[in-house]
PDB file of N, CA and C in Angstrom:
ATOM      1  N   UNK A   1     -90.321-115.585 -94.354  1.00  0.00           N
ATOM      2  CA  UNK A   1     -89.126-115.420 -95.161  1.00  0.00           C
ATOM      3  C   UNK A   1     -88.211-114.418 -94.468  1.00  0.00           C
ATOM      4  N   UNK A   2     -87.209-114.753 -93.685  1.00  0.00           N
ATOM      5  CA  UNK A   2     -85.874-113.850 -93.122  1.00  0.00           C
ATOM      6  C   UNK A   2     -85.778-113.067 -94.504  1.00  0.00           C
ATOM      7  N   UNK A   3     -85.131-111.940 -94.086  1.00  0.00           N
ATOM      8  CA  UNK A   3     -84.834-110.672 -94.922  1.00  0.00           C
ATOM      9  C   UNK A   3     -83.842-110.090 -93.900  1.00  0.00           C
ATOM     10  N   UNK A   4     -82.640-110.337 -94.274  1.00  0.00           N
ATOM     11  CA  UNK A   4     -81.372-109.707 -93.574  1.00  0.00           C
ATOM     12  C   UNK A   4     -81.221-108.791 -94.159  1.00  0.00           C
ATOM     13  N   UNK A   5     -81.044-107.358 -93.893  1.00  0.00           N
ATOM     14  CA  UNK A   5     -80.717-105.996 -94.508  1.00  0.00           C
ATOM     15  C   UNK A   5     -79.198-105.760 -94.296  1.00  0.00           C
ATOM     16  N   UNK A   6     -78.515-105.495 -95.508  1.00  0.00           N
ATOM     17  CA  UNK A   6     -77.400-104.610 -94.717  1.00  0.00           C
ATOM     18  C   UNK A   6     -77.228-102.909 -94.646  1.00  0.00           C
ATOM     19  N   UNK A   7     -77.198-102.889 -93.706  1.00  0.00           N
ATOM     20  CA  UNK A   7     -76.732-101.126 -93.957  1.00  0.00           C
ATOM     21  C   UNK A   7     -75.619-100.604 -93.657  1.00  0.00           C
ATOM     22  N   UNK A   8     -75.193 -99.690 -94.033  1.00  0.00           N
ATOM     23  CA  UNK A   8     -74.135 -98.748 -94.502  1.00  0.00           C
ATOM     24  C   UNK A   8     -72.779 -99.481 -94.708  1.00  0.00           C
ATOM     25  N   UNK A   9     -72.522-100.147 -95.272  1.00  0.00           N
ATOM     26  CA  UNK A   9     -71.061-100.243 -96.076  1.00  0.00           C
ATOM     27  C   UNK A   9     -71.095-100.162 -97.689  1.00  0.00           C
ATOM     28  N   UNK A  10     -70.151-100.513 -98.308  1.00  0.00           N
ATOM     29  CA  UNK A  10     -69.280 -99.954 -99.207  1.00  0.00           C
ATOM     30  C   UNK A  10     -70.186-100.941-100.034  1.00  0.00           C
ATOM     31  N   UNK A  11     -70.501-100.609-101.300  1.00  0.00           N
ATOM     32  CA  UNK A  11     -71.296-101.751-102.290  1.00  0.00           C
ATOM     33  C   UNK A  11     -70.071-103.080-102.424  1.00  0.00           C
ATOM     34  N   UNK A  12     -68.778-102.857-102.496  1.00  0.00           N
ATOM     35  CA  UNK A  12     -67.622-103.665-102.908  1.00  0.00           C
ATOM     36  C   UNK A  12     -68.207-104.755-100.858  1.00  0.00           C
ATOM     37  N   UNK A  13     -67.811-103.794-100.430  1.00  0.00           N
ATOM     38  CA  UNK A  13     -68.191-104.927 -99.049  1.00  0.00           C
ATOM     39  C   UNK A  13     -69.492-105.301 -98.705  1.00  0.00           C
ATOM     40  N   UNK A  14     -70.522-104.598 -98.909  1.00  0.00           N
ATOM     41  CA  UNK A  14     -71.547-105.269 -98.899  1.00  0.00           C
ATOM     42  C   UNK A  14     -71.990-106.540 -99.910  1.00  0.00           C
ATOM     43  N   UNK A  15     -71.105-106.530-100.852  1.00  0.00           N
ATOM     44  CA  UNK A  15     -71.707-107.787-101.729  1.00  0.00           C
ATOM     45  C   UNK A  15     -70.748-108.827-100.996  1.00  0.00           C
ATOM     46  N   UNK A  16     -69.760-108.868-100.670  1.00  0.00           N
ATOM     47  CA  UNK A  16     -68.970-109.857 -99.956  1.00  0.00           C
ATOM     48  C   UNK A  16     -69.376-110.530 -98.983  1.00  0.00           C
ATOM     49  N   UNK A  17     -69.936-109.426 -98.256  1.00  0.00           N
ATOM     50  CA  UNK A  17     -70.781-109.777 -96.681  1.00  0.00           C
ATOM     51  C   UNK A  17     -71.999-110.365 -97.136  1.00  0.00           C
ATOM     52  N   UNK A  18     -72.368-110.131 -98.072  1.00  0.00           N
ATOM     53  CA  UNK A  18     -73.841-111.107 -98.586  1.00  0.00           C
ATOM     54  C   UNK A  18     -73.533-112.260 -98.619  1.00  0.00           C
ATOM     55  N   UNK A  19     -72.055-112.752 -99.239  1.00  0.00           N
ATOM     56  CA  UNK A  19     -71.949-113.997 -99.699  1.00  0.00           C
ATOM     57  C   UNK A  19     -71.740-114.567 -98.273  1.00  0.00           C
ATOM     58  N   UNK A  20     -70.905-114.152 -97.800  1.00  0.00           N
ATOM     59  CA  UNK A  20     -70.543-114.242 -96.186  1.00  0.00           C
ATOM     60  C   UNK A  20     -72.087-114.907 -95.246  1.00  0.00           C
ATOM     61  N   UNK A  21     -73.040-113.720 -95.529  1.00  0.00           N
ATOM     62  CA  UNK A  21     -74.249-114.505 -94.618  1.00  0.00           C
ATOM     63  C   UNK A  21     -74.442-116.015 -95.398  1.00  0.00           C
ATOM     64  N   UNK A  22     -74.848-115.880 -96.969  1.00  0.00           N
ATOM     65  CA  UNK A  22     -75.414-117.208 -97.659  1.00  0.00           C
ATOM     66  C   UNK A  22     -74.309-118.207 -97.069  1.00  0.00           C
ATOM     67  N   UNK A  23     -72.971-118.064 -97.256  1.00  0.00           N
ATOM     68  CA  UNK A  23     -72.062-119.634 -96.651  1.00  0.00           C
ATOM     69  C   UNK A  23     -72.978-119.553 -95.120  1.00  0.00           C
ATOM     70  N   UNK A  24     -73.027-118.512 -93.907  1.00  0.00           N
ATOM     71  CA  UNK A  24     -73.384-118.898 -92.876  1.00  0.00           C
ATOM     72  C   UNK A  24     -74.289-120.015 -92.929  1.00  0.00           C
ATOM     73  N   UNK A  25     -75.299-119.338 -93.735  1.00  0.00           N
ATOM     74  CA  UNK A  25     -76.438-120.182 -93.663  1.00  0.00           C
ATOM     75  C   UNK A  25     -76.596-121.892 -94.407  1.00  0.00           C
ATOM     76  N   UNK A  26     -75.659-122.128 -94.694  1.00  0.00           N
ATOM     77  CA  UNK A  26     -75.782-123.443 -95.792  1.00  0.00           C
ATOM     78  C   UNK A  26     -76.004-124.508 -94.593  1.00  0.00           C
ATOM     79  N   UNK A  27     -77.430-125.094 -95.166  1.00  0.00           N
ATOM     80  CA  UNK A  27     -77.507-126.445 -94.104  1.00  0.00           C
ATOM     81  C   UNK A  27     -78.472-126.303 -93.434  1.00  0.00           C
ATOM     82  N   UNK A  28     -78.920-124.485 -92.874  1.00  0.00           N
ATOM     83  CA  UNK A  28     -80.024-124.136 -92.256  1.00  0.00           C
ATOM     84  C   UNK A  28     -81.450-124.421 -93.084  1.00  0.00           C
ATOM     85  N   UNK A  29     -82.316-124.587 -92.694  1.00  0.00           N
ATOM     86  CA  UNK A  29     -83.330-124.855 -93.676  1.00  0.00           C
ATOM     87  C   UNK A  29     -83.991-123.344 -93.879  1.00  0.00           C
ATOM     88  N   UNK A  30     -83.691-122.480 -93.417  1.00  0.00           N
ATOM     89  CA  UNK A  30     -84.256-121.184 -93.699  1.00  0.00           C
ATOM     90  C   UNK A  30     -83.583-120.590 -95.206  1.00  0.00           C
ATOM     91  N   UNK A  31     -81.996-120.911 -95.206  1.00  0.00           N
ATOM     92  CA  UNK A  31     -81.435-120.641 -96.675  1.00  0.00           C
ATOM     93  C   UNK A  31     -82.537-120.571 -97.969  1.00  0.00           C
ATOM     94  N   UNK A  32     -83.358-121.399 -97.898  1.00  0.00           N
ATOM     95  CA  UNK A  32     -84.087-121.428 -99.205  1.00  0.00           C
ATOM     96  C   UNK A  32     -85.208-120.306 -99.240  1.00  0.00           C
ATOM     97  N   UNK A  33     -85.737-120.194 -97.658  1.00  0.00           N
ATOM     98  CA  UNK A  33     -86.387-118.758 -98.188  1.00  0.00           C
ATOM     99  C   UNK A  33     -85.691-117.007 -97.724  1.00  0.00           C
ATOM    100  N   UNK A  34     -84.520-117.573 -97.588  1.00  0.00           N
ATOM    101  CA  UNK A  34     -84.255-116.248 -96.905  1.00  0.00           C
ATOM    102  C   UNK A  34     -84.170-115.150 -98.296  1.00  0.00           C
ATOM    103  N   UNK A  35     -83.755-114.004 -97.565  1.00  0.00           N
ATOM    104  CA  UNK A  35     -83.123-113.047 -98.703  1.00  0.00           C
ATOM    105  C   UNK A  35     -81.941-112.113 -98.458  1.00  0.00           C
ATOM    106  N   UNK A  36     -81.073-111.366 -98.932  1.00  0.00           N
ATOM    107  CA  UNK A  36     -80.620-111.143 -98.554  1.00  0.00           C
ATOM    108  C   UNK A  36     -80.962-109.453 -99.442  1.00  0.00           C
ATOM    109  N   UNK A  37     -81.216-108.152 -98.661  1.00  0.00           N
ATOM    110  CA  UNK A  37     -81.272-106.672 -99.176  1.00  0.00           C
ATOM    111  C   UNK A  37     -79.761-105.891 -98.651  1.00  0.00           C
ATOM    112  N   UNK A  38     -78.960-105.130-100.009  1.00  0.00           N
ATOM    113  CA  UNK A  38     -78.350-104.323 -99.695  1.00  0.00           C
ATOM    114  C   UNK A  38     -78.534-102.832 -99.700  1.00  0.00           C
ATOM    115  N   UNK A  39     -78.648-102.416 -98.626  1.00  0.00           N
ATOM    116  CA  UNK A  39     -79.060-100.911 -98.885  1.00  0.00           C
ATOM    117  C   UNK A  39     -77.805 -99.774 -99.016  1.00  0.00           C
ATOM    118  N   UNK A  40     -77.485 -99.085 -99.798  1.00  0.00           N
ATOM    119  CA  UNK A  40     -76.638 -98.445 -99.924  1.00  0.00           C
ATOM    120  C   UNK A  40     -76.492 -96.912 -99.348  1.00  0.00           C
ATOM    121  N   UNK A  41     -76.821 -97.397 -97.871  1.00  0.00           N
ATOM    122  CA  UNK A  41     -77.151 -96.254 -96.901  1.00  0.00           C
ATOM    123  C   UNK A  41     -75.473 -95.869 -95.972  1.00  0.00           C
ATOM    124  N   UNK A  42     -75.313 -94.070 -95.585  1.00  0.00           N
ATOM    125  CA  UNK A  42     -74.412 -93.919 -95.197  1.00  0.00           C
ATOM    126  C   UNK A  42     -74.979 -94.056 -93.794  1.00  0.00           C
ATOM    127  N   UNK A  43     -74.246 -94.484 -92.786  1.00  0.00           N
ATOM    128  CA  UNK A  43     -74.591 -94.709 -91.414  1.00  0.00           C
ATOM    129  C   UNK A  43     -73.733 -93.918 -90.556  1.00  0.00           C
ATOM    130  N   UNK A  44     -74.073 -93.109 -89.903  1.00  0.00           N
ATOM    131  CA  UNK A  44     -72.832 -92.809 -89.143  1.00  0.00           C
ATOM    132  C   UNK A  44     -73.427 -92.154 -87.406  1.00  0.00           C
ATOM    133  N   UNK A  45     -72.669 -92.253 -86.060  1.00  0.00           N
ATOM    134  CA  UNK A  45     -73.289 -91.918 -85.143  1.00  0.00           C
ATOM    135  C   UNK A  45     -72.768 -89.836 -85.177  1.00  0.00           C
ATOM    136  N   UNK A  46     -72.872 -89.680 -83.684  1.00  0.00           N
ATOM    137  CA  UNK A  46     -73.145 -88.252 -83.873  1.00  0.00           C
ATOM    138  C   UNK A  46     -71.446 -87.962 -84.103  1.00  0.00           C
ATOM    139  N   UNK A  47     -70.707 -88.509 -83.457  1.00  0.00           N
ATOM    140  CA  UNK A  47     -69.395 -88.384 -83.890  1.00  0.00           C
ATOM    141  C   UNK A  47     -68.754 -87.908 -85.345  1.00  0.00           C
ATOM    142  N   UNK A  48     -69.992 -89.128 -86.132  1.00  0.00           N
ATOM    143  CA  UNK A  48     -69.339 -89.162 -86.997  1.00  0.00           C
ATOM    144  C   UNK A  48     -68.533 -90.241 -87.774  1.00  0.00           C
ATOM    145  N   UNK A  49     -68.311 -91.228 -87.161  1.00  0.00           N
ATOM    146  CA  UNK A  49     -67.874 -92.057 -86.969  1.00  0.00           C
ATOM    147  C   UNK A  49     -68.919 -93.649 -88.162  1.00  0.00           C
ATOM    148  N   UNK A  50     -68.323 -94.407 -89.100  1.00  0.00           N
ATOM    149  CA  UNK A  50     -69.344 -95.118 -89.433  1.00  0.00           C
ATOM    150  C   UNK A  50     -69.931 -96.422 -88.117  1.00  0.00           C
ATOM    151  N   UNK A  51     -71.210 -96.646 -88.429  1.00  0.00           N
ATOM    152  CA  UNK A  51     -71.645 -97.664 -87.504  1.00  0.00           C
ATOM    153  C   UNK A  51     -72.548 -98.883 -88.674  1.00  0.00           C
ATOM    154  N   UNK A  52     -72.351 -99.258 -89.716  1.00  0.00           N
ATOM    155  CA  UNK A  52     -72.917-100.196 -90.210  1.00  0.00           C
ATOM    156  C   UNK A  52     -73.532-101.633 -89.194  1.00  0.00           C
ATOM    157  N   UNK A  53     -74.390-101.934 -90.016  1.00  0.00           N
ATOM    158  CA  UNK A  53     -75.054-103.348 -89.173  1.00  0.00           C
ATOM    159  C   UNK A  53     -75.997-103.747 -90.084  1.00  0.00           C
ATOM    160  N   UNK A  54     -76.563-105.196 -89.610  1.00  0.00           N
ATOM    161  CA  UNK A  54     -77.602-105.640 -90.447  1.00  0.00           C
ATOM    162  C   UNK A  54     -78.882-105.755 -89.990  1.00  0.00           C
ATOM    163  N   UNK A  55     -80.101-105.653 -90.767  1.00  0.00           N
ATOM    164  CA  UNK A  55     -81.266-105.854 -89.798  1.00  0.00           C
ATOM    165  C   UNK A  55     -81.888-107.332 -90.280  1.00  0.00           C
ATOM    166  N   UNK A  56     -82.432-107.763 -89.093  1.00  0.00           N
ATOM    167  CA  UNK A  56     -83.495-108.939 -89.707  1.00  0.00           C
ATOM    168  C   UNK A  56     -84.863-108.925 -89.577  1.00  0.00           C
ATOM    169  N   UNK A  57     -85.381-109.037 -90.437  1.00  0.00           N
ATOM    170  CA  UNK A  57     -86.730-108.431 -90.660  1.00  0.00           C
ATOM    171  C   UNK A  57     -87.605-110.498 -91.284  1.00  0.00           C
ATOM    172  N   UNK A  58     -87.971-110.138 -90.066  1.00  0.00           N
ATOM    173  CA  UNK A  58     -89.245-111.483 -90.566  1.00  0.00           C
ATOM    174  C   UNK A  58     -89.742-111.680 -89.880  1.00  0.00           C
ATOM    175  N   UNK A  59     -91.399-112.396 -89.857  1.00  0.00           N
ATOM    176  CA  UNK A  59     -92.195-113.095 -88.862  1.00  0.00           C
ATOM    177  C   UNK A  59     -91.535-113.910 -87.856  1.00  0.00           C
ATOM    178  N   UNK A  60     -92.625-114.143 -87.373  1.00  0.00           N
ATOM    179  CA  UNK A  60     -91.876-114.851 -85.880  1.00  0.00           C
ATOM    180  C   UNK A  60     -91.671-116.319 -86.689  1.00  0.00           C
ATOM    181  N   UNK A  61     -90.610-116.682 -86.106  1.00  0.00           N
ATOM    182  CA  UNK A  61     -89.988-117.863 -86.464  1.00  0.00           C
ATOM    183  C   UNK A  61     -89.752-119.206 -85.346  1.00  0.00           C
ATOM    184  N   UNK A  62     -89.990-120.145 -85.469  1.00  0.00           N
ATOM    185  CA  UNK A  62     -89.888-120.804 -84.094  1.00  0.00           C
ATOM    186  C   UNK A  62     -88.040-121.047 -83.480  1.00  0.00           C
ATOM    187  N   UNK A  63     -87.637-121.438 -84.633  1.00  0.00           N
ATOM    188  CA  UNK A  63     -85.853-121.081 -84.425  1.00  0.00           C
ATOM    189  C   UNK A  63     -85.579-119.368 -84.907  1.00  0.00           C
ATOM    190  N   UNK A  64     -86.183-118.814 -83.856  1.00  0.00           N
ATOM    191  CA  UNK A  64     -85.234-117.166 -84.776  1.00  0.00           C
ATOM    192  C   UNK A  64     -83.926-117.090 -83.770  1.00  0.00           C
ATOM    193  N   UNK A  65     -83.824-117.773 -82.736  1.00  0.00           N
ATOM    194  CA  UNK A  65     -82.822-117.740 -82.053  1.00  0.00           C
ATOM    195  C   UNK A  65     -81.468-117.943 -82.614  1.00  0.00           C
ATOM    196  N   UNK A  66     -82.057-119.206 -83.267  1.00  0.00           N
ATOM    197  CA  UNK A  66     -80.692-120.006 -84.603  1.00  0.00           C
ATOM    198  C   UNK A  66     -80.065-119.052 -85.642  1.00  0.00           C
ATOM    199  N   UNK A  67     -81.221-118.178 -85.982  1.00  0.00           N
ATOM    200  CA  UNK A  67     -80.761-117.242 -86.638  1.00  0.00           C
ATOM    201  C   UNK A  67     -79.993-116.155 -86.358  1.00  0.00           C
ATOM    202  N   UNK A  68     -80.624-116.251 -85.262  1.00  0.00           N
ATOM    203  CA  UNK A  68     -80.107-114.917 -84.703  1.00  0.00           C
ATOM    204  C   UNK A  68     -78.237-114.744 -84.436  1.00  0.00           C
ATOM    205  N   UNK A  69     -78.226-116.308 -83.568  1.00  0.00           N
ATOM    206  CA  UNK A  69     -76.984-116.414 -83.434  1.00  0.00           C
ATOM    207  C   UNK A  69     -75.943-116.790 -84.570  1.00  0.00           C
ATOM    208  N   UNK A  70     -76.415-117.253 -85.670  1.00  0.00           N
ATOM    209  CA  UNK A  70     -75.697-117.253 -87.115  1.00  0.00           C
ATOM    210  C   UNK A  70     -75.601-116.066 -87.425  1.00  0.00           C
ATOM    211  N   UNK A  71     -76.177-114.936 -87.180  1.00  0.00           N
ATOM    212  CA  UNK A  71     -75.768-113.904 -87.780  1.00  0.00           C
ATOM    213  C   UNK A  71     -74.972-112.729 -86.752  1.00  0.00           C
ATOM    214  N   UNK A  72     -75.085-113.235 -85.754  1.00  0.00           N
ATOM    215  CA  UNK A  72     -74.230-112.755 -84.455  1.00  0.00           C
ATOM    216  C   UNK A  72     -73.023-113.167 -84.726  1.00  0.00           C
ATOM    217  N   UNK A  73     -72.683-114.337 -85.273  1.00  0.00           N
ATOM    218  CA  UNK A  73     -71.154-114.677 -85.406  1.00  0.00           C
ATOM    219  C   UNK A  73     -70.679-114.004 -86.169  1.00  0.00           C
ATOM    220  N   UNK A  74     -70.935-113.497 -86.762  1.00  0.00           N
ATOM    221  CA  UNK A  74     -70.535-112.261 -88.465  1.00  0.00           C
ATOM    222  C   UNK A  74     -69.757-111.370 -87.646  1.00  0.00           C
ATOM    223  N   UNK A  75     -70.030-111.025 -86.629  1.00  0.00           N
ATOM    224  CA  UNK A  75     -69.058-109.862 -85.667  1.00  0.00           C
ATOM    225  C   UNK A  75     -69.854-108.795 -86.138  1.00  0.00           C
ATOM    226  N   UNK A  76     -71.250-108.150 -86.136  1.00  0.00           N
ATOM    227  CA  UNK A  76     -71.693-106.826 -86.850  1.00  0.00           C
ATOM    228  C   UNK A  76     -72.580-106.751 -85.897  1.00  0.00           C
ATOM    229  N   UNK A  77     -73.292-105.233 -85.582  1.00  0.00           N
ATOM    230  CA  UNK A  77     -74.127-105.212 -84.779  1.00  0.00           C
ATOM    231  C   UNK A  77     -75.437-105.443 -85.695  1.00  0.00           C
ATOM    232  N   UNK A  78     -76.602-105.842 -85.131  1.00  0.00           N
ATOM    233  CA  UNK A  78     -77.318-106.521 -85.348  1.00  0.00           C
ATOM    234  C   UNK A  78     -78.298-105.966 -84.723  1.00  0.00           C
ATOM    235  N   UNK A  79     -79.975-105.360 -85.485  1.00  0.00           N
ATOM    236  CA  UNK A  79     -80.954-105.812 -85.137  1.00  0.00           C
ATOM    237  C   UNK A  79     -81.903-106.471 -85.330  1.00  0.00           C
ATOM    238  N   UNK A  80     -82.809-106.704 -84.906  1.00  0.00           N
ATOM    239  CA  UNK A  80     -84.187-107.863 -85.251  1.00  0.00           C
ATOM    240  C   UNK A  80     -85.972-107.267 -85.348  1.00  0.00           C
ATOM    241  N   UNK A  81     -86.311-107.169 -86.452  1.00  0.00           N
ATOM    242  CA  UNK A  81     -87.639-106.306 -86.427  1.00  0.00           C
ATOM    243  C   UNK A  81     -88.509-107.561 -86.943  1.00  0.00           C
ATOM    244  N   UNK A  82     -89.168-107.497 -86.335  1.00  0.00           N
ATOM    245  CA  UNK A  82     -90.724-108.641 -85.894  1.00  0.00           C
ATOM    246  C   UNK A  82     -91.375-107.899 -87.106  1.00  0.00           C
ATOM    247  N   UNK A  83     -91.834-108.883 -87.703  1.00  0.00           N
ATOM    248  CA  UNK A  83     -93.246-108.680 -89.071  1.00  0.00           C
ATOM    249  C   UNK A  83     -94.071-108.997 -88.725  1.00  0.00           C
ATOM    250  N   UNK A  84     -95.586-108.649 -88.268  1.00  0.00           N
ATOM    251  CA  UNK A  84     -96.506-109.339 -88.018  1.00  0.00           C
ATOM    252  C   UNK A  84     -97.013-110.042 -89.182  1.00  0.00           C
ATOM    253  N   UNK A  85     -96.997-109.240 -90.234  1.00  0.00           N
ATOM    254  CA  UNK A  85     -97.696-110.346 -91.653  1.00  0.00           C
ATOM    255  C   UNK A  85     -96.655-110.506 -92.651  1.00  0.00           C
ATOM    256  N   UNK A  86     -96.483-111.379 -93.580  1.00  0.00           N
ATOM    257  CA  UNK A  86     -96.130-111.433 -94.769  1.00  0.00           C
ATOM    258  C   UNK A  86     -96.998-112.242 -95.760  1.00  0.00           C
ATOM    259  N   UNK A  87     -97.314-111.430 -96.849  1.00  0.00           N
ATOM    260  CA  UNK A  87     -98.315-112.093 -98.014  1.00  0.00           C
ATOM    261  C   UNK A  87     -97.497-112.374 -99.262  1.00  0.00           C
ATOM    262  N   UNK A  88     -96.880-113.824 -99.443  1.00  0.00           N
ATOM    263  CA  UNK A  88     -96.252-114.383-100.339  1.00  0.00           C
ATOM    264  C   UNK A  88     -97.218-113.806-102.031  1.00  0.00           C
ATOM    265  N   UNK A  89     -96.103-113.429-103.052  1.00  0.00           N
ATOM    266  CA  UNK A  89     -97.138-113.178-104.246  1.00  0.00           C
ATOM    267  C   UNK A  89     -97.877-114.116-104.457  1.00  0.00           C
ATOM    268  N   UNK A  90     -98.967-113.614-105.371  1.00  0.00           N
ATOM    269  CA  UNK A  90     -99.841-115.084-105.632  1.00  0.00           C
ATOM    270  C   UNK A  90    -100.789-115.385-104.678  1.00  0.00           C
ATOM    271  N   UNK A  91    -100.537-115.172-103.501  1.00  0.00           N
ATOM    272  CA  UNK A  91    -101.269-115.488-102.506  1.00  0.00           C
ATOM    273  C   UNK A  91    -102.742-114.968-102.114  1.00  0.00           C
TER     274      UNK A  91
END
């Protein structure tokens, strides 16, 4: 299950940019399990300066490339953190 994080923007822009990834994704077959987390974190480098971005957090995927580059088009910097496990509830 992809888990795109966003960090540090504005709750008003981070809910926008949520909707923003879900249109990306329409059509992908990952849409149905993805998720989308907003974290309401201030980001900033030593400057000072804000640096928001999103993370993607999921197991290895055989298209994470696809993903990757759907969420590269967003124009945001972007990283990618490898899950070795995920245990669906219930499971």
């Amino acid at each position: 299950m992809p888990n795109i994080e966003i960090h540090g923007f504005e709750p008003k822009e981070a809910t926008i940019l949520r909707r923003k990834i879900f249109r990306a994704f329409i059509g992908n077959r990952h849409i149905k399990d993805m998720v989308v987390t907003i974290y309401l974190t201030d980001v900033r480098d030593a400057r000072g300066l804000k640096q928001p971005f999103l993370r993607l957090c999921t197991t290895s995927l055989p298209d994470i490339d696809e993903v990757i580059e759907i969420l590269k088009s967003l124009k945001i910097d972007l990283e990618y953190v490898s899950i070795t496990s995920f245990f669906p509830k219930g499971a």
